[in-house]
C-alpha atoms as a PDB file:
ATOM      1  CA  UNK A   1     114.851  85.879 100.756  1.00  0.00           C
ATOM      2  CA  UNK A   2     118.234  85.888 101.765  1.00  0.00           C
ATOM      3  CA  UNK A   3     119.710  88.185  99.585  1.00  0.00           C
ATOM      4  CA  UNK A   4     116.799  90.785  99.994  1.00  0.00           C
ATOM      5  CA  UNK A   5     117.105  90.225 104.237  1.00  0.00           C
ATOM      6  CA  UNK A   6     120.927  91.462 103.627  1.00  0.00           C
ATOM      7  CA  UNK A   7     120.267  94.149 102.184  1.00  0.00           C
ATOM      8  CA  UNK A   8     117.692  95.382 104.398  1.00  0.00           C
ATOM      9  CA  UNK A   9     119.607  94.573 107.314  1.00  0.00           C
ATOM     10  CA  UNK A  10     122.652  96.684 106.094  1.00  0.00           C
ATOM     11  CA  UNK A  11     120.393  99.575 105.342  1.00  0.00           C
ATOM     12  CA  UNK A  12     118.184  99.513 108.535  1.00  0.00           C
ATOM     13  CA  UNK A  13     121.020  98.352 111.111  1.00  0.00           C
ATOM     14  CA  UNK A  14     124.137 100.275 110.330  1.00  0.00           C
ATOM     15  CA  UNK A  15     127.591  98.684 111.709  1.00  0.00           C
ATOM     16  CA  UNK A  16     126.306  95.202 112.668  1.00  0.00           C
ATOM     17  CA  UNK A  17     127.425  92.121 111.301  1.00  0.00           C
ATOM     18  CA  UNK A  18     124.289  90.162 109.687  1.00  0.00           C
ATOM     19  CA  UNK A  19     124.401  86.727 111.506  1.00  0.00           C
ATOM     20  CA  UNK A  20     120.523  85.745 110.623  1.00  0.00           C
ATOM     21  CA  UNK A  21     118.025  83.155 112.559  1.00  0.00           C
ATOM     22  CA  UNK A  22     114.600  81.560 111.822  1.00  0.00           C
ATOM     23  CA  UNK A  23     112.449  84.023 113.508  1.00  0.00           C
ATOM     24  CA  UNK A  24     109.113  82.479 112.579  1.00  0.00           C
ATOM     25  CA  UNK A  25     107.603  79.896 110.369  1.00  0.00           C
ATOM     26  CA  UNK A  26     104.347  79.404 108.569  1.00  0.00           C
ATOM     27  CA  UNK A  27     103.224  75.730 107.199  1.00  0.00           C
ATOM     28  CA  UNK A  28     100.703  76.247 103.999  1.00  0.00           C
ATOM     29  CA  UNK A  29      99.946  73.136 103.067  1.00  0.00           C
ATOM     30  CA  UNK A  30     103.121  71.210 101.533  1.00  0.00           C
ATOM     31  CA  UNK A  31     104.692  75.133 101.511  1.00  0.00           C
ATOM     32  CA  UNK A  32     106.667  77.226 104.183  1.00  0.00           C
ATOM     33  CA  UNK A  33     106.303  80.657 105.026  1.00  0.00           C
ATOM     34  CA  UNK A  34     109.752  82.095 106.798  1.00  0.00           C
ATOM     35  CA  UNK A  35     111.134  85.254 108.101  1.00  0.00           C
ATOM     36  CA  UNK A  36     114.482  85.775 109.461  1.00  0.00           C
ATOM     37  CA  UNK A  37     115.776  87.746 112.592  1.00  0.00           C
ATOM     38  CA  UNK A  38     119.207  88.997 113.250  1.00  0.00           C
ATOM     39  CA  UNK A  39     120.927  87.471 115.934  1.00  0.00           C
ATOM     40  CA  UNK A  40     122.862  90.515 116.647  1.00  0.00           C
ATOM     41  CA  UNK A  41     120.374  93.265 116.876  1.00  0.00           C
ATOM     42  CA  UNK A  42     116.612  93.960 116.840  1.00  0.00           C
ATOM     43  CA  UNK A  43     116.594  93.726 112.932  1.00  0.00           C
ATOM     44  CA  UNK A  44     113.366  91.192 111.919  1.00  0.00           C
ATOM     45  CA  UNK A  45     112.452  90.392 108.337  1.00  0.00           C
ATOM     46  CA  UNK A  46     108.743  90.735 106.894  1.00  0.00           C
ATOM     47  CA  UNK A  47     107.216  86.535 106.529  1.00  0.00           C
ATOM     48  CA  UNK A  48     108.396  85.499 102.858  1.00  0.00           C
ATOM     49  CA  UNK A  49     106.805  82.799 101.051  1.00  0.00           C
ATOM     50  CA  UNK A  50     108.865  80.065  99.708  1.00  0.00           C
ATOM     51  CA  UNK A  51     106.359  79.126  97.331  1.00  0.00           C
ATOM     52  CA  UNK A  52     104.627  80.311  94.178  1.00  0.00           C
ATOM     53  CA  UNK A  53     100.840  80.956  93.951  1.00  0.00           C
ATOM     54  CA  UNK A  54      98.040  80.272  91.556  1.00  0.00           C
ATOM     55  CA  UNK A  55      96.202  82.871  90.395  1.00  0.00           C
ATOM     56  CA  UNK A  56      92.534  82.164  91.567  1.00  0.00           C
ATOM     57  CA  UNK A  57      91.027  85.667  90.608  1.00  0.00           C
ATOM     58  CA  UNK A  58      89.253  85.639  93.972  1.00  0.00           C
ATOM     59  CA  UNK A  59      89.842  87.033  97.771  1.00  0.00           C
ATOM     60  CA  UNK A  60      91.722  85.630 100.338  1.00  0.00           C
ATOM     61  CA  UNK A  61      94.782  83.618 100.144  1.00  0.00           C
ATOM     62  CA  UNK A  62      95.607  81.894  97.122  1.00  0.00           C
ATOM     63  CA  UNK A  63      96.605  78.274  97.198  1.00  0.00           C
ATOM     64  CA  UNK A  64     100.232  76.885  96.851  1.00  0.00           C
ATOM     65  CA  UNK A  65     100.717  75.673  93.224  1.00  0.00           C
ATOM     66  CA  UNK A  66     102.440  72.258  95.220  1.00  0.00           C
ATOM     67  CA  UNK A  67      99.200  71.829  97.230  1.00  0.00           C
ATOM     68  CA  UNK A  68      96.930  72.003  93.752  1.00  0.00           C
ATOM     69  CA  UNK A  69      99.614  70.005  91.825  1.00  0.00           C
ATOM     70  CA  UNK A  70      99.016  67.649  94.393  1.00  0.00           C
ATOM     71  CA  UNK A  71      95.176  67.465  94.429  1.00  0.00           C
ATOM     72  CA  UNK A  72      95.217  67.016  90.466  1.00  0.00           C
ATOM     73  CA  UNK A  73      97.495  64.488  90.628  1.00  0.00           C
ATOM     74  CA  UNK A  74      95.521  62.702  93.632  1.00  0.00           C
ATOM     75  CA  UNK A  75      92.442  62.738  91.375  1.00  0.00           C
ATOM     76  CA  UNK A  76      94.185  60.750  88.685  1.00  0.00           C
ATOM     77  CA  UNK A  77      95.524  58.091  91.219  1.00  0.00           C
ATOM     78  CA  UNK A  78      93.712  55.414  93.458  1.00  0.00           C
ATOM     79  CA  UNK A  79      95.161  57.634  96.743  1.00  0.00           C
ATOM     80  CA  UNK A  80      92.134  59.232  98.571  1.00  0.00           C
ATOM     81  CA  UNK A  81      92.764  62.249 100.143  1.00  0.00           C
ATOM     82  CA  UNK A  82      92.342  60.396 103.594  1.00  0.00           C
ATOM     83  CA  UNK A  83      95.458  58.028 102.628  1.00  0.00           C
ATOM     84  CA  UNK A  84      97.824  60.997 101.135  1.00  0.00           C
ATOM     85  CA  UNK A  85      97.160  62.401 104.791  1.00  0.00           C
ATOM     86  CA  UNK A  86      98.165  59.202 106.246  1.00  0.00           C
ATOM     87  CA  UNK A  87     101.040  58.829 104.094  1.00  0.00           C
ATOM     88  CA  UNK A  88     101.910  62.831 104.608  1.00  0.00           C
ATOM     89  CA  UNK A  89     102.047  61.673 108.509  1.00  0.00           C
ATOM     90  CA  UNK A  90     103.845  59.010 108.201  1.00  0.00           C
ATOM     91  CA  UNK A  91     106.604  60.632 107.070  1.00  0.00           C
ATOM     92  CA  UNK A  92     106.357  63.091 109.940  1.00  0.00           C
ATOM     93  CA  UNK A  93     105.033  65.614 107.372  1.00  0.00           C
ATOM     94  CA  UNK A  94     101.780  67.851 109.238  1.00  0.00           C
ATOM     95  CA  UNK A  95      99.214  67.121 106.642  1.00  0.00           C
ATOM     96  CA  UNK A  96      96.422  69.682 104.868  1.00  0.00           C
ATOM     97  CA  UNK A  97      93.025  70.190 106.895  1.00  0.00           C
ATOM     98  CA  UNK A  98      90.463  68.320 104.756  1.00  0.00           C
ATOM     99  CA  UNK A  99      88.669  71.864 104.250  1.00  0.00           C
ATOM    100  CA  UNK A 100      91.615  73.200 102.631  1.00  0.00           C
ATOM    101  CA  UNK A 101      92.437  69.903 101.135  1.00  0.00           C
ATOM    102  CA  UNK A 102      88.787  70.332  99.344  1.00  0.00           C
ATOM    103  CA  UNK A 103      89.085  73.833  98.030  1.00  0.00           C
ATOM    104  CA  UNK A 104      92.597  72.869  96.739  1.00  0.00           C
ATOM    105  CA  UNK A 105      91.018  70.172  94.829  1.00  0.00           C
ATOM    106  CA  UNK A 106      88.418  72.856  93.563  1.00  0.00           C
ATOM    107  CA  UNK A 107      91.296  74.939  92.033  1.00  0.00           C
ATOM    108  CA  UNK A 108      93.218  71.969  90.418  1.00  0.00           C
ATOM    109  CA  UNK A 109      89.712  70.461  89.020  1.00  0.00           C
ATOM    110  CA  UNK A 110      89.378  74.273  87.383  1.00  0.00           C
ATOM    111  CA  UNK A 111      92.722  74.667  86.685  1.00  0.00           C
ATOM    112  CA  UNK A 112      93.208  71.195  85.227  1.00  0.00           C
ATOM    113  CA  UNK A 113      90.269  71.715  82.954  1.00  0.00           C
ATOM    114  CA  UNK A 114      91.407  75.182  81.856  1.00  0.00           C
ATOM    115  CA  UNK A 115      94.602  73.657  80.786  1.00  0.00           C
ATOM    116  CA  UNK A 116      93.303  70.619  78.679  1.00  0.00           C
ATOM    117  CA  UNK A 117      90.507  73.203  76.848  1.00  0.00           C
ATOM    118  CA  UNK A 118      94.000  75.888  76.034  1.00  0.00           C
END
């Protein structure tokens, strides 16, 4: 992200010196989304995800492979998904909505399946 924001900047905003801010941020689940702003001029970045995806084969956004590791490892635990969001806020950490929550557990019962069949 870094790296690419560089060299954007230098090719977009000639002559200024890249001094780069948190312009806005995106919470997916356990995952960020981030894009950076220069300090110095109007230069702003295009929202990069600092996570990888699964590949669901359907529309819409695909889920954080963190947020489905999760869900298969809640489902071989005692942890409900109402105490992980407990314990996710008591570590001042904003929690999954329980609908998202749900379809991640969807994906990781598919995906966790998939992988013990291969």
């Amino acid at each position: 992200m870094w790296n690419n924001c560089i060299q954007l900047h230098a090719k977009q905003s000639k002559g200024c010196t890249p001094r780069f801010s948190v312009a806005n941020e995106r919470k997916i689940g356990l995952a960020w989304q981030q894009s950076l702003h220069s300090v110095n001029c109007q230069f702003k970045s295009g929202r990069y995800k600092l996570y990888d995806e699964l590949l669901t084969g359907g529309r819409g956004q695909k889920p954080a492979t963190t947020n489905v590791a999760l869900q298969i490892v809640l489902q071989d635990s005692a942890i409900s998904n109402t105490k992980m969001c407990y314990l996710l806020t008591s570590v001042n950490v904003p929690p999954l909505s329980r609908r998202r929550m749900q379809k991640n557990s969807q994906h990781g019962r598919q995906h966790k399946c998939t992988a013990c069949n291969g």
